[in-house]
Every structure is written in structure tokens, then in C-alpha cells.
N, C-alpha and C. Protein backbone atom coordinates (compact mmCIF):
# COMPACT_ATOMS: atom_id res chain seq x y z
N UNK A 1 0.22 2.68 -12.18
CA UNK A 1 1.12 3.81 -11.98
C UNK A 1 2.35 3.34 -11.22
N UNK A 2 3.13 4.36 -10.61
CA UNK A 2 3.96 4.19 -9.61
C UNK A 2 3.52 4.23 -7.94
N UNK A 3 4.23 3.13 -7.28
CA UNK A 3 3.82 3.09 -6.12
C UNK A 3 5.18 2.75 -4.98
N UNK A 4 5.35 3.15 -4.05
CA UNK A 4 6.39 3.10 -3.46
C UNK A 4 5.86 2.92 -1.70
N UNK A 5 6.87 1.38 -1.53
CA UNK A 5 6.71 0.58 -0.62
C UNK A 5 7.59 0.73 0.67
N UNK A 6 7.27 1.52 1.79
CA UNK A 6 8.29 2.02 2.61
C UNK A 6 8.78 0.97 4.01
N UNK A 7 9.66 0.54 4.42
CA UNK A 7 9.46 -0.22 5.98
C UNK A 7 10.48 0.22 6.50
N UNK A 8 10.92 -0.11 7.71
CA UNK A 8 11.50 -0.11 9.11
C UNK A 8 10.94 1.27 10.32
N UNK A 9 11.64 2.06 10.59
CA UNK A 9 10.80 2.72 11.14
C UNK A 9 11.25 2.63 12.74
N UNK A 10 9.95 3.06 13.76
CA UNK A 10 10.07 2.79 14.64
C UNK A 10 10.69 3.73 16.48
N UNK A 11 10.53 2.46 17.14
CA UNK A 11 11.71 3.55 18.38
C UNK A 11 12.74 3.25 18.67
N UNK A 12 13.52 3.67 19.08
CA UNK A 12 14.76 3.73 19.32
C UNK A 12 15.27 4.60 20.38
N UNK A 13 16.26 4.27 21.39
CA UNK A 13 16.99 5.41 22.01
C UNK A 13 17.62 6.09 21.68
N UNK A 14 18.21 7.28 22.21
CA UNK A 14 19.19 7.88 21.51
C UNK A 14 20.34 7.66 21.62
N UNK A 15 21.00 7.88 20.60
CA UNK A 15 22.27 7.12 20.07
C UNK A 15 22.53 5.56 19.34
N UNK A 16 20.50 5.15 19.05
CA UNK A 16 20.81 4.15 18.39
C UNK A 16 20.56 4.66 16.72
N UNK A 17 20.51 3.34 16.35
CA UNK A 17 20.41 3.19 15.24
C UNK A 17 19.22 2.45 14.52
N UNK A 18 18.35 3.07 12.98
CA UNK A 18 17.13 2.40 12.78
C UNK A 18 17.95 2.49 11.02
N UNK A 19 17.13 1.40 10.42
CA UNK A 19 17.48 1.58 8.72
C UNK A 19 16.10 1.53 8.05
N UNK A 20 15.86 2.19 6.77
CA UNK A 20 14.72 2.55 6.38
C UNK A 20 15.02 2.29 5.11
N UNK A 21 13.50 1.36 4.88
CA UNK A 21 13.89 1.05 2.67
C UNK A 21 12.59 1.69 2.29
N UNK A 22 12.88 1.64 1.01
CA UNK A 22 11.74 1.95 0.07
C UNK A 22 11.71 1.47 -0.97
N UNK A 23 10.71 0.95 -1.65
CA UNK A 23 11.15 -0.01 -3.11
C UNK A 23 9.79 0.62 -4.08
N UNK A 24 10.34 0.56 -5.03
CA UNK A 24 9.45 1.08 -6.09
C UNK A 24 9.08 0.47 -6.93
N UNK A 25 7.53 0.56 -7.18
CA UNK A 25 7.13 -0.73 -8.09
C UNK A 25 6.27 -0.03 -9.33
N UNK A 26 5.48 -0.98 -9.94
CA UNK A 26 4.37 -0.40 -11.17
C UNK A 26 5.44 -0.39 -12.55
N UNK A 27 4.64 0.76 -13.31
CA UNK A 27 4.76 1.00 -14.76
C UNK A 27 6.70 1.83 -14.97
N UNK A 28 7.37 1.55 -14.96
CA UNK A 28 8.93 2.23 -14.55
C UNK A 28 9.82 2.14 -15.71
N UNK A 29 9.81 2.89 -16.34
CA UNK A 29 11.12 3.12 -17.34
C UNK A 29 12.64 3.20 -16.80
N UNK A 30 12.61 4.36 -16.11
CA UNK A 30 13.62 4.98 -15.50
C UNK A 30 13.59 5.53 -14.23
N UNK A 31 14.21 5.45 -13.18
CA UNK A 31 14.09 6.06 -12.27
C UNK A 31 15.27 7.11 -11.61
N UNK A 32 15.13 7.97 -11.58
CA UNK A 32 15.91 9.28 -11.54
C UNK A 32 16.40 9.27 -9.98
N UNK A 33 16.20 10.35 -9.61
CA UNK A 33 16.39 10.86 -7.88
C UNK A 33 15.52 9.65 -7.46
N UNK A 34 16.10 9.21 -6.19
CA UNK A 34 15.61 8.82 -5.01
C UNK A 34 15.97 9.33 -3.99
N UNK A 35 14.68 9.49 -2.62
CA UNK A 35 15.23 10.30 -1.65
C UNK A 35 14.49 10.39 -0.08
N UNK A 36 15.09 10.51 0.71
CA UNK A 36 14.36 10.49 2.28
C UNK A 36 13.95 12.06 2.30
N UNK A 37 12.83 12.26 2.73
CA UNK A 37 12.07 14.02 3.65
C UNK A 37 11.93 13.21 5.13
N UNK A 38 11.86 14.11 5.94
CA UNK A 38 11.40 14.08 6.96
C UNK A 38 10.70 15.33 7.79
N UNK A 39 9.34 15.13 8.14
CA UNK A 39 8.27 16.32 8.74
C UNK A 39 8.23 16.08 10.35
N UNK A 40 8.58 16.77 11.10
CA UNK A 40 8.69 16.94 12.45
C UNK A 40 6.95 17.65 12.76
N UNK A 41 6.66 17.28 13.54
CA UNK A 41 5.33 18.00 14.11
C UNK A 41 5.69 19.42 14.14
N UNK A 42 4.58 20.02 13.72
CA UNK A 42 4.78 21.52 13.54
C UNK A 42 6.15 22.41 13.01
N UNK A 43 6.97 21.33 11.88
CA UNK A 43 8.15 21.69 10.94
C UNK A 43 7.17 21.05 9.58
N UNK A 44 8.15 22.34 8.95
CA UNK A 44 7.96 21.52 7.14
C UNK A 44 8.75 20.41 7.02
N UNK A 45 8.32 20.07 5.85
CA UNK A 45 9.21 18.97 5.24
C UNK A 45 10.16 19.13 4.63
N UNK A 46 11.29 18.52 5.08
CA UNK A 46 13.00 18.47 4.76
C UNK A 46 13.31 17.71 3.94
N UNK A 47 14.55 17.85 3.09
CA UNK A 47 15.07 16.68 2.55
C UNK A 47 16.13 16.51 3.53
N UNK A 48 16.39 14.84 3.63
CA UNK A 48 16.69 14.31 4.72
C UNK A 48 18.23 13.62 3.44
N UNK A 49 18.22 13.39 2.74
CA UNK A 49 18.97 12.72 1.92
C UNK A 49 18.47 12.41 0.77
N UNK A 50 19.41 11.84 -0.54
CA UNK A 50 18.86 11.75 -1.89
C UNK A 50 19.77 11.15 -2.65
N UNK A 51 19.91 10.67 -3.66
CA UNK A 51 20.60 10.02 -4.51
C UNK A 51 20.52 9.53 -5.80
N UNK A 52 21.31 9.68 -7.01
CA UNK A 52 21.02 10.40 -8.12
C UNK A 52 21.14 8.44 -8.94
N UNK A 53 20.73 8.74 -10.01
CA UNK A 53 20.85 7.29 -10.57
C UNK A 53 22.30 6.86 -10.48
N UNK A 54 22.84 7.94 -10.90
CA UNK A 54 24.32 7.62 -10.86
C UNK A 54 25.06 7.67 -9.48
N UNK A 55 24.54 7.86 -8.76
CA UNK A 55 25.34 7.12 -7.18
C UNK A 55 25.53 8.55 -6.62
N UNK A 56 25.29 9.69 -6.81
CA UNK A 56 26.06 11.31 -6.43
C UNK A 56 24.68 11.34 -5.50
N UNK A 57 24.90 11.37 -4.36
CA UNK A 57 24.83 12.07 -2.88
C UNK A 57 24.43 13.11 -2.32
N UNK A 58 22.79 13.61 -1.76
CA UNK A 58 23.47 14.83 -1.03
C UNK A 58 22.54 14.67 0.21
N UNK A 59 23.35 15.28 1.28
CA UNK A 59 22.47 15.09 2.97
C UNK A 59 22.11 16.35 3.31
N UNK A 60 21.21 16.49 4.15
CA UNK A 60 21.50 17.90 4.84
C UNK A 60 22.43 17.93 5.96
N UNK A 61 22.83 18.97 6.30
CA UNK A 61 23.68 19.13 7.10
C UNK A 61 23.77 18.16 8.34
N UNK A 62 22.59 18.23 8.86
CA UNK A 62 22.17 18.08 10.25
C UNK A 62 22.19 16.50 10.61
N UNK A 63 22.53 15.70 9.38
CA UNK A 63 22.48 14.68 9.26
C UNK A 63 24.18 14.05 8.92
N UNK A 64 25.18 14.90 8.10
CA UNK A 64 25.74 14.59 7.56
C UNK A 64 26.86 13.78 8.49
N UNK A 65 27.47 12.79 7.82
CA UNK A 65 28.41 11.79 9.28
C UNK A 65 27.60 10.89 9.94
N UNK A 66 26.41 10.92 10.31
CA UNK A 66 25.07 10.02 10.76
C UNK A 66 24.76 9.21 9.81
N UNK A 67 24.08 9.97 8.56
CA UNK A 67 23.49 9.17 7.94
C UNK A 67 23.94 8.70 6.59
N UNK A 68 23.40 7.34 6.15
CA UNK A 68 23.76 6.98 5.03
C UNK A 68 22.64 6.25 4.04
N UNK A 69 22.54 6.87 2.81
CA UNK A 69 21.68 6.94 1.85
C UNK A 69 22.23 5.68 0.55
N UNK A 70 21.90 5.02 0.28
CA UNK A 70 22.10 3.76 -1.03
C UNK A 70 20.67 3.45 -1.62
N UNK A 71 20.98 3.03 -2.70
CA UNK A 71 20.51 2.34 -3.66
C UNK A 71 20.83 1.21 -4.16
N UNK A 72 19.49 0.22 -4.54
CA UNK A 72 20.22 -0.80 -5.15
C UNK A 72 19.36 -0.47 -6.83
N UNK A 73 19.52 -0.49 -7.46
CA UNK A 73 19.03 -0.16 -8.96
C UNK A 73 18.30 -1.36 -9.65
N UNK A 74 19.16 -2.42 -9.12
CA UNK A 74 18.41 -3.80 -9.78
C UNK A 74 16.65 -4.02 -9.04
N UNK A 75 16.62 -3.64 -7.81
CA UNK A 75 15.39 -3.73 -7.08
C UNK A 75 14.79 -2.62 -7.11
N UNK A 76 15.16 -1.33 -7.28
CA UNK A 76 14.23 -0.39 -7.29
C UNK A 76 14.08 0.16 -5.65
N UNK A 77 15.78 -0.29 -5.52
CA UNK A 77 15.50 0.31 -3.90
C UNK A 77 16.15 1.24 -3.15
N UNK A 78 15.86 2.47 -2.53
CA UNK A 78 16.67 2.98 -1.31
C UNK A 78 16.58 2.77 -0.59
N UNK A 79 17.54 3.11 -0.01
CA UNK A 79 18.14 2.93 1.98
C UNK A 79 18.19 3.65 2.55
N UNK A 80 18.38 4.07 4.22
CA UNK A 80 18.99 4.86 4.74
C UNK A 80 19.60 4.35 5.86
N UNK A 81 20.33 4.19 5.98
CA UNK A 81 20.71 4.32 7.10
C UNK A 81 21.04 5.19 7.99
N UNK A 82 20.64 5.13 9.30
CA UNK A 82 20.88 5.76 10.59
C UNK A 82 21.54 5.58 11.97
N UNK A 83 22.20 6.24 12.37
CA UNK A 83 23.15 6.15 12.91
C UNK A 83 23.46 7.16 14.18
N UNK A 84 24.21 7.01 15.10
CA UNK A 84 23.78 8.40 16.23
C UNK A 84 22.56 9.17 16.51
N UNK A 85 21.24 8.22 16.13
CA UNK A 85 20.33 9.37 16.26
C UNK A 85 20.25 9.72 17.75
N UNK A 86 19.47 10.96 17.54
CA UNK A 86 18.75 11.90 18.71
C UNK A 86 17.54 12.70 18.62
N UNK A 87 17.11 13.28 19.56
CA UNK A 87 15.59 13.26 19.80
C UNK A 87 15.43 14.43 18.26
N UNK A 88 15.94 15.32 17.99
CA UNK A 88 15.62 16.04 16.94
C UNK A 88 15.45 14.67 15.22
N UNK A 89 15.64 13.83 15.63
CA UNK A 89 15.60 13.31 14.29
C UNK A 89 14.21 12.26 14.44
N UNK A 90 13.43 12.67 15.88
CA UNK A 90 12.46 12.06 15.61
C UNK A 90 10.94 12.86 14.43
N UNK A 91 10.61 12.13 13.70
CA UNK A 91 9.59 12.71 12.59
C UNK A 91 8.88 11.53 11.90
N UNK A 92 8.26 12.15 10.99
CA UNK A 92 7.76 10.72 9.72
C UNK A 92 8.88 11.25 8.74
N UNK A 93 8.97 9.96 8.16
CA UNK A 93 10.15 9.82 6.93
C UNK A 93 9.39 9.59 5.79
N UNK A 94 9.56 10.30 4.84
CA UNK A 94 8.96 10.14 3.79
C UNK A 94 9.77 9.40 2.35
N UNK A 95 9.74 8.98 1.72
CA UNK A 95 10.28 8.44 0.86
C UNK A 95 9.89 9.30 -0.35
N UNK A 96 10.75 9.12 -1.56
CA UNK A 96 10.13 10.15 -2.74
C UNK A 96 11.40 9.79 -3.70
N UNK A 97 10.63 9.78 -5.30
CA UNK A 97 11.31 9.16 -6.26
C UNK A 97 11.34 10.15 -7.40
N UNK A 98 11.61 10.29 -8.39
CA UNK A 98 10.82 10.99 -9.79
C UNK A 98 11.49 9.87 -10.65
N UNK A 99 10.51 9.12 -11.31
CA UNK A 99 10.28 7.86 -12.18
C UNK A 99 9.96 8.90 -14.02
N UNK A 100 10.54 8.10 -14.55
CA UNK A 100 10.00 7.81 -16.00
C UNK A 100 9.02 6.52 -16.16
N UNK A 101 7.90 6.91 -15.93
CA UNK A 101 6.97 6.24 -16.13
C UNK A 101 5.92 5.72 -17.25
N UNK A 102 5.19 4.81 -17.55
CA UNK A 102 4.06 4.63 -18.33
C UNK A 102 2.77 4.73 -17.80
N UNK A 103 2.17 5.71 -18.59
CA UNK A 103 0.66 5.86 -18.13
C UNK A 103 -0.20 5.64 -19.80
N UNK A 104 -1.74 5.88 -18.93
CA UNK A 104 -2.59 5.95 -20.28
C UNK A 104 -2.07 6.89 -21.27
N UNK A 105 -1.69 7.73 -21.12
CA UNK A 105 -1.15 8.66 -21.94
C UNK A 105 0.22 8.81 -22.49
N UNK A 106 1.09 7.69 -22.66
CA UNK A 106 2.11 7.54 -22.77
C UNK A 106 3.26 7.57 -21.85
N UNK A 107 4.46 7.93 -21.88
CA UNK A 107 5.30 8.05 -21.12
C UNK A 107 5.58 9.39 -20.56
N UNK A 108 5.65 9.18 -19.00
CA UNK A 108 5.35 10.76 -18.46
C UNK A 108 6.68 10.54 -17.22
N UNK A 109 7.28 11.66 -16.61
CA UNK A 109 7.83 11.89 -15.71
C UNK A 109 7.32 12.09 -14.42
N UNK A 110 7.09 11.67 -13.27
CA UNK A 110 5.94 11.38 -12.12
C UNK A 110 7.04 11.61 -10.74
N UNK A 111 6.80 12.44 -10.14
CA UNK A 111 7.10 12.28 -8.43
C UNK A 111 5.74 11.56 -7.87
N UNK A 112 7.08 11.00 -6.71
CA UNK A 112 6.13 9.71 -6.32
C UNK A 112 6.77 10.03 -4.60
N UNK A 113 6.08 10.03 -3.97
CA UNK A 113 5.87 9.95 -2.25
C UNK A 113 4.93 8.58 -1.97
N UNK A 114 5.58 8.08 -0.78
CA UNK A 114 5.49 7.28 0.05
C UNK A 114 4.49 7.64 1.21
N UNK A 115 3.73 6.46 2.32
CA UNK A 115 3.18 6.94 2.63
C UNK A 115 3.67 7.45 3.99
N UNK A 116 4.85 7.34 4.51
CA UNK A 116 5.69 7.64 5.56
C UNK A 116 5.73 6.65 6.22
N UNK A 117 6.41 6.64 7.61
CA UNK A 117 7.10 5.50 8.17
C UNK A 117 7.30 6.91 9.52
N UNK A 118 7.36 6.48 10.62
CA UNK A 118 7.70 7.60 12.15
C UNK A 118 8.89 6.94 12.39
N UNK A 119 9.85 7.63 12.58
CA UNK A 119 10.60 7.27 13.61
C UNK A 119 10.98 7.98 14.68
N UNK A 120 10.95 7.29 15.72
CA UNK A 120 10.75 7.95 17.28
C UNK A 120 12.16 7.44 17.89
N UNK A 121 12.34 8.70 18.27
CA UNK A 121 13.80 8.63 19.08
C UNK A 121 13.91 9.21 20.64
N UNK A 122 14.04 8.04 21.76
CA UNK A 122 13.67 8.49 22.97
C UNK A 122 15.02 9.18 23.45
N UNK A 123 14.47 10.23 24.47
CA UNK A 123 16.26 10.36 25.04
C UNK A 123 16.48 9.68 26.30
């Protein structure tokens, strides 16, 4: 199937900076959206950033000017970068794709989550 490989992470003070990848591997035709969530203890899960095959962008607010979201297409990879964080942006980061994939059953369209990554932001 599809499987998606997350690293960096971590602590940090506030006002630093952490960068976060994710690479996607397995059975892959196509890969569509790529994208950061992030779940705060006792919050749902957000989209944190995202990015379309074709390079189009979107952040949430709370992020926007901070953070920065890429792809590299040849590797099957996103980014994020981070920037000014602060204690509200501490959470797990989730990673998440929707692939054109191959399965036993032919070719299927699949969301795919990561298994998260924390990042902790002291003040």
C-alpha cells in the first residue's frame, strides 16, 4: 500500500524554529494533496497547511507568515517549515496525502496519515 515516513519534530523555544518532512512510499501512481494537521491535547485536528500537485498553497490563518509548506515531487516529499513558533503551536503534526494508488483490486484513490511527530514549544 501507501505508507508515509514522517521526521524532525521535537523542542524548541519560543521564537525558534523546527522543519518537518514526510516522504511517501509503496504502490503510487499519482499523488494529489499533500499536507500538515496538527492535534493539540484536548483540540481537534487542524489543517496546519497543504499543497496541491501543482504548487497552490493553503495555511490556516494562525500560521500564515510563520509557516512554510513545499514539496519536492521527484521524492515524494513535503516540508514544512517553521518559523516564529510559540507555545500555541505546540501539538502532534500529522502528515496526510491522497495518493492514486495500486492495490489488489486495482487502482484506487487512498488518504494516507502519518504516524505523527510532537512538537513542543517552550516559552
Amino acid at each position: 500500500q501507501v505508507q508515509l515516513a514522517e521526521s524532525g519534530g521535537g523542542l524548541v523555544q519560543a521564537g525558534g524554529s523546527l522543519s518537518l518532512s514526510c516522504a511517501a512510499s509503496g504502490s503510487i501512481f499519482s499523488i494529489y494533496i499533500m499536507g500538515w494537521y496538527r492535534q493539540a491535547p484536548g483540540k481537534e485536528r487542524e489543517l496546519v497547511a497543504a499543497i496541491s500537485s501543482g504548487g497552490q498553497k493553503n495555511y490556516a490563518e494562525s500560521v500564515k507568515g510563520r509557516f512554510a509548506i513545499s514539496r519536492d515531487n521527484a521524492k515524494n516529499t513535503v516540508y514544512l517549515q517553521m518559523n516564529s513558533l510559540n507555545s500555541e503551536d505546540t501539538a502532534g503534526y500529522y502528515c496526510n496525502t491522497v495518493v492514486a494508488a495500486s492495490t489488489g483490486e486495482g487502482q484506487k484513490y487512498l488518504e494516507v496519515w502519518g504516524q505523527g511527530t510532537l512538537v513542543t514549544v517552550s516559552s
